[in-house]
C-alpha atoms as a PDB file:
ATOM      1  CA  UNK A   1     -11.536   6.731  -7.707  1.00  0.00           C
ATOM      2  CA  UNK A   2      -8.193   4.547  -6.828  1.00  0.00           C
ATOM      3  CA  UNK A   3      -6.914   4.875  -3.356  1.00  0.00           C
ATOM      4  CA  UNK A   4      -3.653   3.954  -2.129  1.00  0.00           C
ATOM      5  CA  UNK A   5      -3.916   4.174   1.758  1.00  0.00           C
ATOM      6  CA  UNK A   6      -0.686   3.000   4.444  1.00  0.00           C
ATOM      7  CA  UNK A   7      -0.868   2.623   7.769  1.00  0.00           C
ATOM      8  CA  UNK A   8       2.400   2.804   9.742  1.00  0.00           C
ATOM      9  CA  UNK A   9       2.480   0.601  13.198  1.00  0.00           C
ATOM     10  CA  UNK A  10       3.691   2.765  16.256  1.00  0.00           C
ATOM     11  CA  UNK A  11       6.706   1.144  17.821  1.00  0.00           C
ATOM     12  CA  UNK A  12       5.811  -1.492  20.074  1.00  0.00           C
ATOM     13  CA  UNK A  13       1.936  -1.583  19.477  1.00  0.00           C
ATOM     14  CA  UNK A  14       2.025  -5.234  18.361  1.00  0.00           C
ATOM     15  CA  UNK A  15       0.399  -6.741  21.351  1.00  0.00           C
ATOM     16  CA  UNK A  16      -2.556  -3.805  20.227  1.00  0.00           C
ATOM     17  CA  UNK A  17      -2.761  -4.868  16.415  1.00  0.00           C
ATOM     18  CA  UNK A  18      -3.584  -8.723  17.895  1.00  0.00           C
ATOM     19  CA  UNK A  19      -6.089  -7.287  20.253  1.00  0.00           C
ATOM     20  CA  UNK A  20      -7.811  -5.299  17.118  1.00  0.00           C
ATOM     21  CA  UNK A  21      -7.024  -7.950  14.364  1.00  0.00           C
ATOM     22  CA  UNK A  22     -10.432  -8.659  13.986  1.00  0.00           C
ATOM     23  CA  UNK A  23     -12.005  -5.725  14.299  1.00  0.00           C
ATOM     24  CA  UNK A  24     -10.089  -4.461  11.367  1.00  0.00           C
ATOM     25  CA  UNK A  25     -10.338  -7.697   9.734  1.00  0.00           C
ATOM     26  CA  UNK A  26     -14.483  -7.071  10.024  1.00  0.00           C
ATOM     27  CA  UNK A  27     -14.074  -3.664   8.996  1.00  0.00           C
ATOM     28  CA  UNK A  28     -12.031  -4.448   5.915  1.00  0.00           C
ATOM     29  CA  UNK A  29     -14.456  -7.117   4.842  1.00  0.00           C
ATOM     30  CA  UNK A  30     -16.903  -4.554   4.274  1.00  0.00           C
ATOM     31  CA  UNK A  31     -14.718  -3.290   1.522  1.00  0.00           C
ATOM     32  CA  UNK A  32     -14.058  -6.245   0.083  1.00  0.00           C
ATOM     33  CA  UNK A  33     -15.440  -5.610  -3.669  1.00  0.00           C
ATOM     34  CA  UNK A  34     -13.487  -2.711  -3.777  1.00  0.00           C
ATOM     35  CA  UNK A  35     -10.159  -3.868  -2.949  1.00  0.00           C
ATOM     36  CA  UNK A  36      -7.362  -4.108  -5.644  1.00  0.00           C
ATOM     37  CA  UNK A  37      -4.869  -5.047  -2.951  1.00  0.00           C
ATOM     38  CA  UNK A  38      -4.485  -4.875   0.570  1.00  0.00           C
ATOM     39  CA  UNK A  39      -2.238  -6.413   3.139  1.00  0.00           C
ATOM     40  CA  UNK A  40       0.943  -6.143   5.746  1.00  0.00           C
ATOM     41  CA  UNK A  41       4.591  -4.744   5.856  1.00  0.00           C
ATOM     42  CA  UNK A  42       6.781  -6.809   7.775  1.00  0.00           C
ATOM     43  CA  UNK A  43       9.743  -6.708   9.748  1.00  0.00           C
ATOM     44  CA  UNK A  44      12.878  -9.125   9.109  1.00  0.00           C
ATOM     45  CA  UNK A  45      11.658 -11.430  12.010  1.00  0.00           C
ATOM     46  CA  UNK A  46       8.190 -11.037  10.370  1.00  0.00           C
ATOM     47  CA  UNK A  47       6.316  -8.894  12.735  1.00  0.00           C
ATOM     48  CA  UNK A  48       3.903  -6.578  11.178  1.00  0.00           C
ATOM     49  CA  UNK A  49       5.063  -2.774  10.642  1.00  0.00           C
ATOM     50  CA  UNK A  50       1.950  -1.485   8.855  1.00  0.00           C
ATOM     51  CA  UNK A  51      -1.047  -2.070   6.174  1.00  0.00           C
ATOM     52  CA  UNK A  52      -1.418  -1.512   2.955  1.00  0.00           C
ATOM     53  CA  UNK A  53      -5.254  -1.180   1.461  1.00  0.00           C
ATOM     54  CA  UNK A  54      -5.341  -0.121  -2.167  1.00  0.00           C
ATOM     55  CA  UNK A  55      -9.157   0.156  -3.422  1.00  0.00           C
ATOM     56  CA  UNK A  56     -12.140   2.288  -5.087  1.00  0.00           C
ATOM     57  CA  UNK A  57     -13.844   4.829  -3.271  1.00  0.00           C
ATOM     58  CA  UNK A  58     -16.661   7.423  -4.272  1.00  0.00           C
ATOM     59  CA  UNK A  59     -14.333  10.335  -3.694  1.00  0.00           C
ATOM     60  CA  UNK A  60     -11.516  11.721  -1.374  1.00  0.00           C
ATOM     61  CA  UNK A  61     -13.992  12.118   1.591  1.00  0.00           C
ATOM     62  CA  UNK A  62     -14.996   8.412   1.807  1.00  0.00           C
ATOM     63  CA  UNK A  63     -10.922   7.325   1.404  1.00  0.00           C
ATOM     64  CA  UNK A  64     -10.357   9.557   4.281  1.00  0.00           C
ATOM     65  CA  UNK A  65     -13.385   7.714   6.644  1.00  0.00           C
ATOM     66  CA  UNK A  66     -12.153   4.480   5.658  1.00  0.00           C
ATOM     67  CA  UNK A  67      -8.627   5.596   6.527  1.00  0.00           C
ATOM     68  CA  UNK A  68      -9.534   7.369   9.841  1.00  0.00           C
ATOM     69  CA  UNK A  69     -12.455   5.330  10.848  1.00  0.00           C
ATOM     70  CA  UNK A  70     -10.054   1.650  10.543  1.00  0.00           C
ATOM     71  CA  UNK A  71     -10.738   0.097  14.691  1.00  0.00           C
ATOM     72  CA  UNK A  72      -6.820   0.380  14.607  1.00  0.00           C
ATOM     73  CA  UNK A  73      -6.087   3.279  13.836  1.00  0.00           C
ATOM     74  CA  UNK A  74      -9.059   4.569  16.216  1.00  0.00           C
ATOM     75  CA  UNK A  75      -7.716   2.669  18.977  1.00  0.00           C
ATOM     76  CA  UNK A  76      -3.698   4.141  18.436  1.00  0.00           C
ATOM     77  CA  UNK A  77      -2.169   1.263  16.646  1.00  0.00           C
ATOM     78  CA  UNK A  78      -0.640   3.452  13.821  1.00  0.00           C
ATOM     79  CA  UNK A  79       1.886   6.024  13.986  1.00  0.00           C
ATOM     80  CA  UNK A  80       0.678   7.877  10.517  1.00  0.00           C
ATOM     81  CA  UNK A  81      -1.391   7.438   7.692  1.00  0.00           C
ATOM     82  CA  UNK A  82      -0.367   8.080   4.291  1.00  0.00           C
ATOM     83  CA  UNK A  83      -3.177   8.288   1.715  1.00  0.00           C
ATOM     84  CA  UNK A  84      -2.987   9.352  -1.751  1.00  0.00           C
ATOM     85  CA  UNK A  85      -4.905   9.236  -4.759  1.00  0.00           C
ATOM     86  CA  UNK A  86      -3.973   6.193  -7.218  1.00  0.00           C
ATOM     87  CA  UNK A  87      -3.991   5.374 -10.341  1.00  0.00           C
ATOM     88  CA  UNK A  88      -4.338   1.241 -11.675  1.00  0.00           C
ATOM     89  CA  UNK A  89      -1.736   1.186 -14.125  1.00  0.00           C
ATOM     90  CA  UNK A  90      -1.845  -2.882 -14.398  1.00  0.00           C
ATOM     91  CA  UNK A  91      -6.119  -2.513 -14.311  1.00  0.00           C
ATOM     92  CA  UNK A  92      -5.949  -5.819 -12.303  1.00  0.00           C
ATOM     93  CA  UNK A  93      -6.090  -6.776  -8.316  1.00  0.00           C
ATOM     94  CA  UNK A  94      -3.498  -9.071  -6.322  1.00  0.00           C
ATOM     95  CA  UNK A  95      -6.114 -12.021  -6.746  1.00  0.00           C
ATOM     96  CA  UNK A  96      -5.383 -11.710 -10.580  1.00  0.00           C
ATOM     97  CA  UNK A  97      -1.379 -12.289  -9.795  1.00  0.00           C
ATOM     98  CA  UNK A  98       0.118 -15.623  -9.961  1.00  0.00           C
ATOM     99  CA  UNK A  99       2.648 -16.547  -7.917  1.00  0.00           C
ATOM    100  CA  UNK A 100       3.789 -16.092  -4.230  1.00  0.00           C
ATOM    101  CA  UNK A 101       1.724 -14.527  -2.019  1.00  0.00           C
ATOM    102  CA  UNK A 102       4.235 -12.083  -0.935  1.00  0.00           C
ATOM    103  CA  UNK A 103       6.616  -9.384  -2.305  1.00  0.00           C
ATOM    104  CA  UNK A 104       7.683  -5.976  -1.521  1.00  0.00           C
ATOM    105  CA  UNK A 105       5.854  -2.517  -1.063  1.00  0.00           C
ATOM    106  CA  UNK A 106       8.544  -0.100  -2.814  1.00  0.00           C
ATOM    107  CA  UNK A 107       7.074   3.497  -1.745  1.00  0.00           C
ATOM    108  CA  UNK A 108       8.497   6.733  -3.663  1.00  0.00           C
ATOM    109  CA  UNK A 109       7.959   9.788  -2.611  1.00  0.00           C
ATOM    110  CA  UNK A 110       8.357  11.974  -5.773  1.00  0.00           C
ATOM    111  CA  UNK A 111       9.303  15.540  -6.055  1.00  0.00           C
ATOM    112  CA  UNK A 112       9.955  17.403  -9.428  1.00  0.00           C
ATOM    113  CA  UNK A 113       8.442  16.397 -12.722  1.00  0.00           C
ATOM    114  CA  UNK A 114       6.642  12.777 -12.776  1.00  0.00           C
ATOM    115  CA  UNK A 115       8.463   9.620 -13.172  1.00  0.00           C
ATOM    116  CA  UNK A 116       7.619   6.388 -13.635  1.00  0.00           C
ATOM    117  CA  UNK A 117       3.894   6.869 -14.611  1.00  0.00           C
ATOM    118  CA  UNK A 118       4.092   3.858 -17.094  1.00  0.00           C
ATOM    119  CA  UNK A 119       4.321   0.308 -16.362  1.00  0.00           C
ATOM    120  CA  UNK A 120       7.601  -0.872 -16.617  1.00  0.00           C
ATOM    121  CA  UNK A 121       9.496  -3.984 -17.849  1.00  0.00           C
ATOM    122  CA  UNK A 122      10.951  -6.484 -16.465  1.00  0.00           C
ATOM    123  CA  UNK A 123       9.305  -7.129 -13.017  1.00  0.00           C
ATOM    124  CA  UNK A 124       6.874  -9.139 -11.423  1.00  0.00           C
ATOM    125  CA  UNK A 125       4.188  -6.694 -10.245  1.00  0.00           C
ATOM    126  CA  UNK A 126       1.206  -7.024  -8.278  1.00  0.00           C
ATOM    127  CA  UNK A 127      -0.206  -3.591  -7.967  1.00  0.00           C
ATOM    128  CA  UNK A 128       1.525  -0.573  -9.401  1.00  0.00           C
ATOM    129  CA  UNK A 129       0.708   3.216 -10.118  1.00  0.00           C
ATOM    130  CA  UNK A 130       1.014   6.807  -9.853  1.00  0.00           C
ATOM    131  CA  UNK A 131       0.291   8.415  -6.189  1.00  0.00           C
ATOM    132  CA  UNK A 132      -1.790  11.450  -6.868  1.00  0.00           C
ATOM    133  CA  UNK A 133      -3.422  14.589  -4.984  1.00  0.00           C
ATOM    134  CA  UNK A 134      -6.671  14.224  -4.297  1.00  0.00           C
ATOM    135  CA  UNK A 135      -8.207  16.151  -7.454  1.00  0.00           C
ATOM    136  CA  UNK A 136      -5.964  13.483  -9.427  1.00  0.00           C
ATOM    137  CA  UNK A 137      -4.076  16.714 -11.322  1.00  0.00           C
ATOM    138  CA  UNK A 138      -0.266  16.331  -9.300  1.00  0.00           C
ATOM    139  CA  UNK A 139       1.884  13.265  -9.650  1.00  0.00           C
ATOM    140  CA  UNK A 140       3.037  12.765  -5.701  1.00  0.00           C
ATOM    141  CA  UNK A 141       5.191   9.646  -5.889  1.00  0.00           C
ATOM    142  CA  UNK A 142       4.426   6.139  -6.830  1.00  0.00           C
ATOM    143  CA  UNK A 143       3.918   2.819  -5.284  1.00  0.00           C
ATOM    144  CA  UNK A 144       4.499  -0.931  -6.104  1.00  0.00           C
ATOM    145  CA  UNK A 145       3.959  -4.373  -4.828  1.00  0.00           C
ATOM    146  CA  UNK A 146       6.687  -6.325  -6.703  1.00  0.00           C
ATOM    147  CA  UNK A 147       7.990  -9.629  -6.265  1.00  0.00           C
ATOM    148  CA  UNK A 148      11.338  -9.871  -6.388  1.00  0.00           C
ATOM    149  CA  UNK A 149      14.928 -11.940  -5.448  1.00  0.00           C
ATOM    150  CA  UNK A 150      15.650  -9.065  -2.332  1.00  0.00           C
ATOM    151  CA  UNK A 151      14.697  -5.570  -1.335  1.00  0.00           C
ATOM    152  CA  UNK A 152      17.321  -4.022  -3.261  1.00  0.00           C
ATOM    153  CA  UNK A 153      16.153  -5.975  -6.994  1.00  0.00           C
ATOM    154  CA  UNK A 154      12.545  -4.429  -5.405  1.00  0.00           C
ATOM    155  CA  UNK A 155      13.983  -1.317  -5.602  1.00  0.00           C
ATOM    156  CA  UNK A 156      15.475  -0.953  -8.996  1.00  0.00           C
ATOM    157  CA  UNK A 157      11.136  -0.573  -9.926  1.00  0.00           C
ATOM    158  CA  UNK A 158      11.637   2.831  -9.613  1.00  0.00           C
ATOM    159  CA  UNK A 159      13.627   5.399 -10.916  1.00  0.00           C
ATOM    160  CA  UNK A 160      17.018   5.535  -9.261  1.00  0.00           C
ATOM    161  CA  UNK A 161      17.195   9.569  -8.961  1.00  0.00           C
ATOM    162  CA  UNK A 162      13.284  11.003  -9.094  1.00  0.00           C
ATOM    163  CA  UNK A 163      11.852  10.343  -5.705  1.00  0.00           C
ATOM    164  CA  UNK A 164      13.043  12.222  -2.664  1.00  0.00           C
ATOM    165  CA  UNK A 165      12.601   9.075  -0.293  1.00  0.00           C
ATOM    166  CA  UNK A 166      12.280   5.620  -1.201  1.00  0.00           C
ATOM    167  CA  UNK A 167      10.565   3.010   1.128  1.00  0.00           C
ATOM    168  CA  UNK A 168      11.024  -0.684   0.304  1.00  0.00           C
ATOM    169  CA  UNK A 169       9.337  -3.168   3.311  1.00  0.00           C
ATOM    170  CA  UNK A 170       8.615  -6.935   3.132  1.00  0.00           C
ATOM    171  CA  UNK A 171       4.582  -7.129   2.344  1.00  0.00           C
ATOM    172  CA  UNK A 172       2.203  -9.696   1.894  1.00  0.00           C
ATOM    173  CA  UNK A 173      -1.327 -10.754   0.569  1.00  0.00           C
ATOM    174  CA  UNK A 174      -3.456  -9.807   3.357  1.00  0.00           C
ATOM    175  CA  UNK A 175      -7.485 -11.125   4.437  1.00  0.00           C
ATOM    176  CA  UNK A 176      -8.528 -13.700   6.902  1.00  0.00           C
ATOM    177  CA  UNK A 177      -6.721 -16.884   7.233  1.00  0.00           C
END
């Protein structure tokens, strides 16, 4: 099963996310096999808002460990945790996409029927799919890491009128440098 977990800093825990980088970094690395892509939004200046980890998992139990369990989030880094079923739509991972190591995580929060369940055309995508409930049976939004020109060409991924909020943050490839 697909996971699509985010991380959102709390406000001014920077100086915290150094202190745990690699504690999660160590963490991470034990999912390594299973990631399909993983790394942080950013700021304007660059600063790090949050983390992105998309990857298999047994079931909803061990997505919600990994989530919960991150050094992190245990030591009050993040302000919430959004985690949500996912499907693969492209069936690859960001090592698979050529290109820039960087892009955009657009975030739609869906409500009404679901949109946007196919891949579309005419973008540059490095993960994209469905967010899900946790038996997989409710369409819940979706998400994309996209490369594109500007946050607002990053947007036009997704449906202009189907999600109820619409997130679009600087992101890049994540791991060890």
């Amino acid at each position: 099963m697909e996971f699509f977990c985010f991380h959102r800093d709390r406000a001014g825990s920077s100086a915290l996310r150094q202190e745990t980088l690699e504690a999660h970094w160590s963490y991470i690395d034990r999912y390594a096999t299973r990631m399909i892509a993983r790394g942080p939004t950013l700021d304007g200046d660059g600063t790090p808002t949050g983390s992105v980890h998309v990857l298999d998992l047994p079931d909803p139990a061990a997505a919600r460990a990994f989530a919960f369990d991150e050094p992190t989030y245990q030591a009050g880094g993040y302000r919430d945790v959004l985690l949500r079923r996912w499907r693969n739509i492209l069936g690859t991972t960001m090592w698979d996409s050529p290109g820039e190591p960087s892009g955009f995580l657009v975030l739609g929060l869906g409500e009404g029927a679901p949109a946007d369940v196919e891949r579309p055309d005419g973008h540059d995508l490095i993960a994209y799919g469905p967010l899900l409930s946790d038996d997989g049976g409710t369409w819940l939004g979706t998400a994309a890491l996209v490369r594109a020109a500007d946050p607002d060409a990053a947007r036009t991924v997704l449906a202009r009128d189907r999600y109820a909020v619409v997130e679009v943050r600087a992101w890049q490839f994540g791991g060890r440098r």
